[in-house]
N, C-alpha and C. Protein backbone atom coordinates (compact mmCIF):
# COMPACT_ATOMS: atom_id res chain seq x y z
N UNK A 1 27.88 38.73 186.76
CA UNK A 1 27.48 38.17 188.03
C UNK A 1 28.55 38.50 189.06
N UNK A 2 27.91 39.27 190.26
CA UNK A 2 28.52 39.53 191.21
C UNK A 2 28.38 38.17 192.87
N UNK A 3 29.75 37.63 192.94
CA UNK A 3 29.25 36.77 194.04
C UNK A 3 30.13 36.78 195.58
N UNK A 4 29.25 37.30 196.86
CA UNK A 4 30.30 37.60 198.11
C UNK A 4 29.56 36.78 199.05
N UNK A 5 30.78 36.01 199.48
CA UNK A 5 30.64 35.33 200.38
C UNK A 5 30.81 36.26 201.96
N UNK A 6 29.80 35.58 202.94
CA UNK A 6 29.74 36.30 203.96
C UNK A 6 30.34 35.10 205.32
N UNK A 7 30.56 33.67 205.01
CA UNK A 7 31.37 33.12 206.16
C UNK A 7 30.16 32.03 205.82
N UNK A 8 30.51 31.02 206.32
CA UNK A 8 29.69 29.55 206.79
C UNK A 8 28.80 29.37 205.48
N UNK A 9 27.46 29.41 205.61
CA UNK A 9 26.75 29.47 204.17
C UNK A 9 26.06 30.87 203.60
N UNK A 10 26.99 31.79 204.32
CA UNK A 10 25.91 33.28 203.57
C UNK A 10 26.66 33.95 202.59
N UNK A 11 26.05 33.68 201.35
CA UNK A 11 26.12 34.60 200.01
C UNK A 11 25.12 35.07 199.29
N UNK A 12 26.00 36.28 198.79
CA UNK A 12 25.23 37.47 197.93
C UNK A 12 25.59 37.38 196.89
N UNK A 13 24.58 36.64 195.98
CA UNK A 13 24.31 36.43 194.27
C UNK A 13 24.11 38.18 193.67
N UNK A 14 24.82 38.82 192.58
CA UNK A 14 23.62 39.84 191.76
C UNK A 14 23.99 39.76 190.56
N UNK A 15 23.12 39.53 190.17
CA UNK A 15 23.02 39.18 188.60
C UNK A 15 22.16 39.77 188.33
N UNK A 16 22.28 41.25 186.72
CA UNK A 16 21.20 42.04 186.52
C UNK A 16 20.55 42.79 187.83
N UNK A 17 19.53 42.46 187.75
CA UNK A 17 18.69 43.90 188.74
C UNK A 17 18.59 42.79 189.95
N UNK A 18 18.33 41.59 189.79
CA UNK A 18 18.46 40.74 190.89
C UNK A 18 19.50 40.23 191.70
N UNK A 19 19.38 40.99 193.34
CA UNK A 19 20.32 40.43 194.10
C UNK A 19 19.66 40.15 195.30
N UNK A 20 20.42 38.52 195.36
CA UNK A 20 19.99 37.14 196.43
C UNK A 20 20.89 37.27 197.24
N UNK A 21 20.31 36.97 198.74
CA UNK A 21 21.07 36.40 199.78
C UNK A 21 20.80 34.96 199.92
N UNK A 22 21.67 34.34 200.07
CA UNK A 22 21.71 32.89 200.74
C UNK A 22 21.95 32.24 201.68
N UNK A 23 20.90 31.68 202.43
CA UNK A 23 21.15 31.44 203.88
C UNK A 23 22.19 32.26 204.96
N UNK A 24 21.04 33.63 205.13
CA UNK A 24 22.20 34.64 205.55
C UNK A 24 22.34 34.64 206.91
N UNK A 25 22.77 34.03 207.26
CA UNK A 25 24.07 33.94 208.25
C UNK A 25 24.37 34.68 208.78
N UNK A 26 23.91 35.86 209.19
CA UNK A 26 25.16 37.47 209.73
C UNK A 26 25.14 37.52 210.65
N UNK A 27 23.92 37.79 211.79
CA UNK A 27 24.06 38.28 212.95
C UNK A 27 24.58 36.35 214.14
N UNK A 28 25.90 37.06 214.61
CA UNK A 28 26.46 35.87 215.61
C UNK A 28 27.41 34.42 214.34
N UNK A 29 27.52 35.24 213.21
CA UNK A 29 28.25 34.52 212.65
C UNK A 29 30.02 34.91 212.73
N UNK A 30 30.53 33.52 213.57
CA UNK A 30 31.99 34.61 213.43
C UNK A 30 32.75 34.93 212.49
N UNK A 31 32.40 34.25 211.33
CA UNK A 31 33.08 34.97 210.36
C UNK A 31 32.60 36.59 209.73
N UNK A 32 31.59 36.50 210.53
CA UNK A 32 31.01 38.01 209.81
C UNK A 32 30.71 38.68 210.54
N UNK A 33 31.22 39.70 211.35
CA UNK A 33 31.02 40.88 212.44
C UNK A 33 30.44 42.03 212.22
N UNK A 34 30.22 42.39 210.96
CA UNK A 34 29.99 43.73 210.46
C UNK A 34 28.40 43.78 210.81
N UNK A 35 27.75 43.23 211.02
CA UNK A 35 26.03 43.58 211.05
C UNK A 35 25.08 43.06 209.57
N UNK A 36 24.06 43.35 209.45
CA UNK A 36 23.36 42.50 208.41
C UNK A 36 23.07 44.12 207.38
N UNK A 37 23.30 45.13 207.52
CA UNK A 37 23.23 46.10 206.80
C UNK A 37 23.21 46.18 205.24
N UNK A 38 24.92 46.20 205.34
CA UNK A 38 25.77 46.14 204.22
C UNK A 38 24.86 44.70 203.57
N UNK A 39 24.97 43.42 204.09
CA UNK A 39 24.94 42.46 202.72
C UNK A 39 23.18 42.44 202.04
N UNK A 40 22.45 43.22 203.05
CA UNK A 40 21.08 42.99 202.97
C UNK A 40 20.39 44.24 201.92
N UNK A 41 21.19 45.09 202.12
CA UNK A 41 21.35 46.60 200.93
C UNK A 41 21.03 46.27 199.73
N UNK A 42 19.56 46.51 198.98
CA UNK A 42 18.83 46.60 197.83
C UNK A 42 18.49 44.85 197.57
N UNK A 43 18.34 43.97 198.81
CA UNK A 43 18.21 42.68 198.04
C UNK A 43 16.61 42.24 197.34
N UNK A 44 16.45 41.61 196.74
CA UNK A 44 15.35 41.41 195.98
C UNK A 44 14.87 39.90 196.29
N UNK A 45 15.57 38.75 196.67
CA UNK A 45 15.45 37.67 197.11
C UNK A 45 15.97 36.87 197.86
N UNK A 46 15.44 35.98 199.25
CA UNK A 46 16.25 35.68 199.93
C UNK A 46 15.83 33.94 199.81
N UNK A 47 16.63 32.95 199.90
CA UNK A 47 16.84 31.92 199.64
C UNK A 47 17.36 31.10 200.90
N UNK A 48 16.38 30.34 201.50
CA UNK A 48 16.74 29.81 202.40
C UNK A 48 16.69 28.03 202.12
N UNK A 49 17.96 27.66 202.50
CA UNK A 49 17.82 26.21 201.46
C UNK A 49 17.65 25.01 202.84
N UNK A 50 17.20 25.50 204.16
CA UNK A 50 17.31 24.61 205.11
C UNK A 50 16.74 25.36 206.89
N UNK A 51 16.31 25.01 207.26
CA UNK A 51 15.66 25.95 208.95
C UNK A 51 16.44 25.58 209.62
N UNK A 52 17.76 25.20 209.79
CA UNK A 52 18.52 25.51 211.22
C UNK A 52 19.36 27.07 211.49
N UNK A 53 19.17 27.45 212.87
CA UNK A 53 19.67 28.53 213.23
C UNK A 53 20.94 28.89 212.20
N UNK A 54 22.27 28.46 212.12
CA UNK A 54 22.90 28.56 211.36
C UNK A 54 22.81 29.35 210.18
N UNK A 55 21.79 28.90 209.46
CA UNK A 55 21.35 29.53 207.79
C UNK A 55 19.97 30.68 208.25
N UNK A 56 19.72 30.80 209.09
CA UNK A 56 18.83 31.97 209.56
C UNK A 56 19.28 32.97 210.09
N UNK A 57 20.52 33.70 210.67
CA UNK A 57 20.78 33.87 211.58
C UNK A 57 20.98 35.54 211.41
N UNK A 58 19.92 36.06 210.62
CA UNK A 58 19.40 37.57 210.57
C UNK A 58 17.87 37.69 210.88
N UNK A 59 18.19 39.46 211.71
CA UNK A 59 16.71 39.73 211.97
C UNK A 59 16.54 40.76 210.64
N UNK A 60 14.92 40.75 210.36
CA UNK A 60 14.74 41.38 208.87
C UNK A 60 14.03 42.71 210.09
N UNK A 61 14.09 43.81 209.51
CA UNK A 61 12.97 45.32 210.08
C UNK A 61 11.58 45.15 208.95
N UNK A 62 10.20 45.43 209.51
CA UNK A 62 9.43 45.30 208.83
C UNK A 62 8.74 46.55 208.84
């Protein structure tokens, strides 16, 4: 099990072929400047444990 924290509540679980984001947090989070790229790269599930801006705070491309 691989586990990275991204600042406030956003982490990246991967365990086996499955890798989770958690309440991802990226875009306007100051602990995390880099963009939503990198932590969003091959994820398989995203886990949102609550709807305030805070724990939302990525746009997905569809």
């Amino acid at each position: 099990m691989k586990m990275t924290w991204y600042g406030h509540s956003a982490f990246r679980i991967e365990v086996g072929a499955a890798k989770l984001l958690i309440d991802p947090f990226l875009s306007g989070n100051p602990s995390w400047d880099k963009g939503w790229e990198e932590p969003a790269e091959g994820v398989t599930h995203v886990l949102i444990t609550h709807g305030h801006n805070d724990h939302l705070g990525m746009r997905w491309r569809s």
